[in-house]
Protein backbone atom coordinates (compact mmCIF):
# COMPACT_ATOMS: atom_id res chain seq x y z
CA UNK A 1 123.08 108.30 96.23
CA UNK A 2 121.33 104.99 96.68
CA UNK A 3 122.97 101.91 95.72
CA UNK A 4 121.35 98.23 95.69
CA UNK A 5 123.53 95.02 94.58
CA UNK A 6 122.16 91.90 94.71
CA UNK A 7 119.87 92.92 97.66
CA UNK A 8 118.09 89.84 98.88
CA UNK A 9 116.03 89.31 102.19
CA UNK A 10 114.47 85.78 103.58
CA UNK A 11 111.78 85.75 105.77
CA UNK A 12 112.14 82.04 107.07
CA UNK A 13 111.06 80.20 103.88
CA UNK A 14 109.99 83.12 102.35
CA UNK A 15 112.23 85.09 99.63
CA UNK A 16 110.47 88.87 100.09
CA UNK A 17 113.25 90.51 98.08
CA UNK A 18 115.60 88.25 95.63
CA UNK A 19 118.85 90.02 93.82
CA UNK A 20 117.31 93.60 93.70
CA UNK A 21 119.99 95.63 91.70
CA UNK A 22 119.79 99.07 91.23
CA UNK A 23 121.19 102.63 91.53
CA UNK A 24 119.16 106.31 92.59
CA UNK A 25 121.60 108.73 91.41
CA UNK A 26 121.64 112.22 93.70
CA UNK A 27 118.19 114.32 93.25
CA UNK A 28 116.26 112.34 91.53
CA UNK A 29 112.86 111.48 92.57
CA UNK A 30 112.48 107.49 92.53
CA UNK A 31 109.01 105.60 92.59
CA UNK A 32 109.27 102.01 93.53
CA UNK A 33 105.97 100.50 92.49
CA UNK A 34 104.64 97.00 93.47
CA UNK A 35 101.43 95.09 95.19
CA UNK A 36 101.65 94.45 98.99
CA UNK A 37 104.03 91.72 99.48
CA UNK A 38 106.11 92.96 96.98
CA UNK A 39 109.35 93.86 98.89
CA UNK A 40 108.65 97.93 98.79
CA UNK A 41 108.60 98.34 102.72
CA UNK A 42 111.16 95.57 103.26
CA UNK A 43 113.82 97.01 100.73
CA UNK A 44 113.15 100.55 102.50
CA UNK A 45 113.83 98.67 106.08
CA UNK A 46 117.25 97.51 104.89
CA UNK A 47 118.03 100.57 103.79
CA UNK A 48 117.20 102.56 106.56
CA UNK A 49 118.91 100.28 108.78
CA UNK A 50 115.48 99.20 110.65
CA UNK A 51 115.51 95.42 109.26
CA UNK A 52 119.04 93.09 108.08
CA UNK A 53 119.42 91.99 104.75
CA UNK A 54 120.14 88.02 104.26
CA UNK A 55 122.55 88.58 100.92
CA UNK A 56 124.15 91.52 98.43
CA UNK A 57 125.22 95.04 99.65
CA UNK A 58 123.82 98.11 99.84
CA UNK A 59 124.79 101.58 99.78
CA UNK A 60 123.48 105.46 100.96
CA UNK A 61 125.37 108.35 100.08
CA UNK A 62 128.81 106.14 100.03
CA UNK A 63 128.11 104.27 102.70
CA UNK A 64 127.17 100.92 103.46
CA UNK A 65 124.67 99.85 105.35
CA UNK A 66 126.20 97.22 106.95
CA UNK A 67 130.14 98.06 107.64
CA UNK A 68 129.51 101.50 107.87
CA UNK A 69 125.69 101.28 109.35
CA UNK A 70 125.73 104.75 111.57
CA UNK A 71 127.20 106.95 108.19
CA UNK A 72 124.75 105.70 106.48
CA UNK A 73 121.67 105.66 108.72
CA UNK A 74 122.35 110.14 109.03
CA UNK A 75 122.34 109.86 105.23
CA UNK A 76 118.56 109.05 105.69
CA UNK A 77 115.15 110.98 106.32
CA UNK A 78 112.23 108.10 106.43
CA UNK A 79 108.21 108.61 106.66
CA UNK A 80 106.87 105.22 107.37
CA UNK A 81 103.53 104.23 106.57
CA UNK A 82 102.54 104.38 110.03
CA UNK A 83 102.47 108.20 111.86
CA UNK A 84 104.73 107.88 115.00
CA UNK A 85 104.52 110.83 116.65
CA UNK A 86 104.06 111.74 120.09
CA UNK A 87 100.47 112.40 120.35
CA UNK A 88 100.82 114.15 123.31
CA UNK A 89 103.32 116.31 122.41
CA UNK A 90 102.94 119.51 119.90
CA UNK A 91 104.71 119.95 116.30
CA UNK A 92 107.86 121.79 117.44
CA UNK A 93 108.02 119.36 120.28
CA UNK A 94 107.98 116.71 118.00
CA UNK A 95 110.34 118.00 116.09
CA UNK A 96 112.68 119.22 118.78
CA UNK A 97 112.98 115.84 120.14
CA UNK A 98 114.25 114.42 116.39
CA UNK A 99 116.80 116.76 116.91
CA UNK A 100 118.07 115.89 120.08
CA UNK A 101 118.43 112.76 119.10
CA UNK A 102 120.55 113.57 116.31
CA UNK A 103 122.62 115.90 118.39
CA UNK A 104 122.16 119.16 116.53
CA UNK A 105 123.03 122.12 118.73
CA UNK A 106 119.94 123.97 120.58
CA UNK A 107 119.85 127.14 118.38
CA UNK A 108 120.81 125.42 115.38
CA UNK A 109 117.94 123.07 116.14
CA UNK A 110 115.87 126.42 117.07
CA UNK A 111 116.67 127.72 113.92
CA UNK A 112 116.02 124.30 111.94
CA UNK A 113 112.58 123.76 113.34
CA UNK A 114 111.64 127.37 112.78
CA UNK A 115 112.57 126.83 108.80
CA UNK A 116 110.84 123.56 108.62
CA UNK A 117 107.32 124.58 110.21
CA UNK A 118 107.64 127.39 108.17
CA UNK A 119 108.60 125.12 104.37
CA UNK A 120 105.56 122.64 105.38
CA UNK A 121 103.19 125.60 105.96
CA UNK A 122 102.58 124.86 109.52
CA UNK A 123 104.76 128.09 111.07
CA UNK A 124 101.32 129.04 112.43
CA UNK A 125 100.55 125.37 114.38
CA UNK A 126 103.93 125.02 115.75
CA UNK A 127 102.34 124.78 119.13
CA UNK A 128 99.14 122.54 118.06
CA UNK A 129 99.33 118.91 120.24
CA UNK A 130 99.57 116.47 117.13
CA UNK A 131 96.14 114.55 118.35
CA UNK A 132 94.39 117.72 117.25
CA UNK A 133 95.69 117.58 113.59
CA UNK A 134 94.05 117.05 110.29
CA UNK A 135 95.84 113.46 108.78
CA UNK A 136 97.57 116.16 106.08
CA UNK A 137 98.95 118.24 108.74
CA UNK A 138 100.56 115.11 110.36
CA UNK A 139 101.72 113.75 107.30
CA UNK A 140 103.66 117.05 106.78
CA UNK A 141 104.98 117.52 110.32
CA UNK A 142 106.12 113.79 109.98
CA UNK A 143 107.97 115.07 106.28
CA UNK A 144 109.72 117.63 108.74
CA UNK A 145 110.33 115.63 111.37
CA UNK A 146 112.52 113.06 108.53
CA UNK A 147 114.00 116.09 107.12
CA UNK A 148 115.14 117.67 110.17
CA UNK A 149 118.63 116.25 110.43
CA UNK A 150 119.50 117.34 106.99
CA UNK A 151 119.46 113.88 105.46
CA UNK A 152 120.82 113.32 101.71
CA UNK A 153 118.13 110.79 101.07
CA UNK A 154 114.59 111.03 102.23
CA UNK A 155 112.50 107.69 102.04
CA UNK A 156 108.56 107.98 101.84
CA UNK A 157 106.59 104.77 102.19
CA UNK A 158 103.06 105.60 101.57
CA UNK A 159 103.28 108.85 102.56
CA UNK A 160 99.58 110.13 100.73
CA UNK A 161 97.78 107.18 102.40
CA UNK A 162 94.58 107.48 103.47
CA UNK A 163 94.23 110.93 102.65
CA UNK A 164 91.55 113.12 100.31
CA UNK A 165 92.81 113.87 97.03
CA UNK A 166 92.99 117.72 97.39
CA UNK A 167 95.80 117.05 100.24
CA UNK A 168 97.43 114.58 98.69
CA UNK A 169 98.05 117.22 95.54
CA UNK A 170 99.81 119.24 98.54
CA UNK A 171 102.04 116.65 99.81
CA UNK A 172 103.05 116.34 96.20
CA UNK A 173 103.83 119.70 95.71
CA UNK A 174 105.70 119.04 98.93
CA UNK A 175 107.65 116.43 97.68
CA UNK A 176 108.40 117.98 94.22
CA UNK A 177 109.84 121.02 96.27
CA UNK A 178 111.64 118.33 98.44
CA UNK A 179 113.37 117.01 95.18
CA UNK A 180 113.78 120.58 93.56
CA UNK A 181 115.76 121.53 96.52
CA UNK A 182 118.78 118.90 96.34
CA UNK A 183 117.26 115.92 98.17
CA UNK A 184 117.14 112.55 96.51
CA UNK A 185 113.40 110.84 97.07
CA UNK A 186 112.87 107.15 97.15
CA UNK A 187 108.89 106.93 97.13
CA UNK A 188 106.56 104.15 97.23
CA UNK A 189 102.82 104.28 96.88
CA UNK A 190 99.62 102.32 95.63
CA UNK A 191 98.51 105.63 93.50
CA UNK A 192 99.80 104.89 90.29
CA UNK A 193 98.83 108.80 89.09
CA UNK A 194 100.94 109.76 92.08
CA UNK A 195 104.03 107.78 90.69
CA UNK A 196 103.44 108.98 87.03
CA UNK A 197 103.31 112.45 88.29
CA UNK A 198 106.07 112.81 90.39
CA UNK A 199 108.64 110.42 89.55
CA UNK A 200 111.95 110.45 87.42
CA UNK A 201 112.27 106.87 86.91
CA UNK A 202 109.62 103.67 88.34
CA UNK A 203 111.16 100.59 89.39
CA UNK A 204 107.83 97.68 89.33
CA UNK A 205 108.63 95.11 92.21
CA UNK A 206 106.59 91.56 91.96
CA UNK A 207 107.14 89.31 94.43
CA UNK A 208 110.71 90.57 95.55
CA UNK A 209 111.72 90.67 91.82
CA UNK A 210 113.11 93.59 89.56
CA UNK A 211 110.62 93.14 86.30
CA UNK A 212 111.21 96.63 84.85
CA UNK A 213 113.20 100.45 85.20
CA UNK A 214 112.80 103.23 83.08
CA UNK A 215 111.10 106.58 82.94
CA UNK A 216 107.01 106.85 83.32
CA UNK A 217 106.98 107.71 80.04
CA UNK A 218 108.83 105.48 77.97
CA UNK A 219 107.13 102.26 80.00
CA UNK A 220 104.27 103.23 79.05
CA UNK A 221 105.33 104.27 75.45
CA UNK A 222 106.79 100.65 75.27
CA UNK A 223 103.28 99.22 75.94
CA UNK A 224 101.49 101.10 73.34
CA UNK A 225 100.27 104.76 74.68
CA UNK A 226 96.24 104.11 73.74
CA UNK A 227 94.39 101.65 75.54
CA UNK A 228 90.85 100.31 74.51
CA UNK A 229 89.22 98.21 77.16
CA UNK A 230 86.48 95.31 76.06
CA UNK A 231 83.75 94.41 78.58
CA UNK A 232 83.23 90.46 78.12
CA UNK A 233 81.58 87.60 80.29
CA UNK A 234 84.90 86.96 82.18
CA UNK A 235 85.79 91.03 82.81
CA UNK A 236 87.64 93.55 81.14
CA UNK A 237 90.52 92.77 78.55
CA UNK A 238 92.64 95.63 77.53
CA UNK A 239 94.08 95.92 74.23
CA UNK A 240 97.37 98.37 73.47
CA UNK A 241 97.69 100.18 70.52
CA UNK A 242 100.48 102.87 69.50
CA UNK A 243 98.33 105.75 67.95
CA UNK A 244 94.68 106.36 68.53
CA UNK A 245 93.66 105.70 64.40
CA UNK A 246 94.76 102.35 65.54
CA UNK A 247 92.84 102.23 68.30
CA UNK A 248 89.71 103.57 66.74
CA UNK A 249 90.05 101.25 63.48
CA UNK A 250 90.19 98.06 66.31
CA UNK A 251 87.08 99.67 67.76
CA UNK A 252 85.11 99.95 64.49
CA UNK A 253 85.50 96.66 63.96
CA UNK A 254 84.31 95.00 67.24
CA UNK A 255 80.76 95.04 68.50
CA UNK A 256 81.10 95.05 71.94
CA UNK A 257 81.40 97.30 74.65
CA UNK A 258 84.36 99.30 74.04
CA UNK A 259 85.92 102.56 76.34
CA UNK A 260 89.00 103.99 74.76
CA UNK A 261 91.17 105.95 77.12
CA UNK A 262 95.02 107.34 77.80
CA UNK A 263 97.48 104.08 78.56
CA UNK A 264 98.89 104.33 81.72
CA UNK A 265 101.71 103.01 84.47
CA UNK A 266 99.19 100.58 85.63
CA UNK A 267 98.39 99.09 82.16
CA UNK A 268 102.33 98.82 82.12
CA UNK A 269 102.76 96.72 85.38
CA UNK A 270 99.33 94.90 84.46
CA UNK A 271 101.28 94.16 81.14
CA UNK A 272 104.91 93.41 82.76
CA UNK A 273 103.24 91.27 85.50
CA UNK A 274 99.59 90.14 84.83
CA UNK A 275 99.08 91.86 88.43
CA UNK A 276 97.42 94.75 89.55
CA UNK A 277 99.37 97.34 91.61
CA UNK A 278 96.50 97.94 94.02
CA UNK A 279 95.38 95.24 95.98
């Protein structure tokens, strides 16, 4: 479904993505996990048709971005960091005007918005002016908004941001249901639990480069699955062990202050990269 060969992007003097190669095959659910500055937005621009690309080729449902830029622009739904919508305006107006611009006929549109309010669990707001919602009820209209043209491949770039944790487990439950229903997700975040909980396969990004892309699981089975972090003078070091006996004999033989916990995506990228993935 999504297809990137090569994929570079120069910013002036600055390299912000450099030979980014790799596929998203249809309905999967695909985390792409870096710091800021690490190409995440940028490679979503490109492919969404919002920013060129300097070098390589890219690809959305078939079609390339470049040669055959409108095909592949209807393959996509995108939630940008950033809420745009109309303020002013209420949900289903919101939504309405999406439509329009994609040219879907009025009752078809009726009928689309009707199903969407009603999938996000906000049938009952429909006529709510988006300045008086909560930020988890305009992160979902914004979800239906991207989805409201049918796309083949949603992109979400920070799409939990900023919000409390209990509403953040919604708009993954969203987003799971999203996936479950045919849609391929490319998903970015900060939340490393968000990544590891939702996502098929993690792609880490550090400074525009590729470093690793497998499964949650396997990334962090390749670092050792038991971590036991040692409070020194210059901060924490974390050691890696593959079973916990390990882990505990290491800990019976050191004297200082030791905290033995579950190894996770983080302690992979932290491993991969030396860098943290929140910053």
């Amino acid at each position: 479904m999504i297809r990137l060969e090569n994929l570079s992007k120069n910013y002036n003097s600055l390299r912000a993505l450099n030979n980014v190669t790799l596929e998203v095959p249809q309905g999967e659910l695909f985390a792409y996990l870096g710091p800021n500055g690490a190409g995440k937005t940028t490679t979503i621009r490109i492919l969404t048709g919002l920013t060129n690309k300097t070098s390589g080729n890219a690809w959305v449902g078939g079609y390339n971005i470049e040669t055959e830029a409108v095909l592949a622009k209807r393959q996509c739904g995108s939630v940008p960091q950033l809420l745009n919508l109309d303020e002013e305006l209420t949900i289903s107006q919101n939504l309405d005007i999406h439509c329009r611009l994609y040219n879907i006929p009025r009752k078809r549109a009726r009928d689309r918005v009707s199903w969407l309010l009603d999938y996000v669990g906000l049938a009952d707001r429909h006529n709510s002016p988006i300045k008086n919602l909560s930020g988890g009820m305009k992160r979902r209209t914004i979800i239906a908004r991207a989805l409201a043209h049918e796309p083949k491949a949603l992109f979400l770039d920070e799409p939990t941001v900023g919000l409390d944790p209990e509403i953040r487990r919604r708009i993954w439950g969203l987003i799971k249901k999203i996936q479950q229903d045919g849609t391929t997700v490319f998903l970015t975040t900060h939340y490393i639990e968000e990544a590891e909980f939702l996502a098929d396969r993690v792609a880490f990004l550090s400074e525009g480069v590729l470093v690793a892309l497998d499964s949650p699981k396997n990334l962090i089975k390749n670092i050792g699955q038991h971590a036991v972090d040692v409070v020194g003078r210059d901060g924490i070091e974390t050691h890696y062990f593959g079973s916990g006996e390990e882990a505990k004999h290491y800990m019976s033989t050191q004297d200082s202050q030791l905290t033995m916990r579950r190894a996770n995506l983080e302690d992979a990228f932290l491993r991969l990269t030396g860098k943290q993935i929140t910053c």
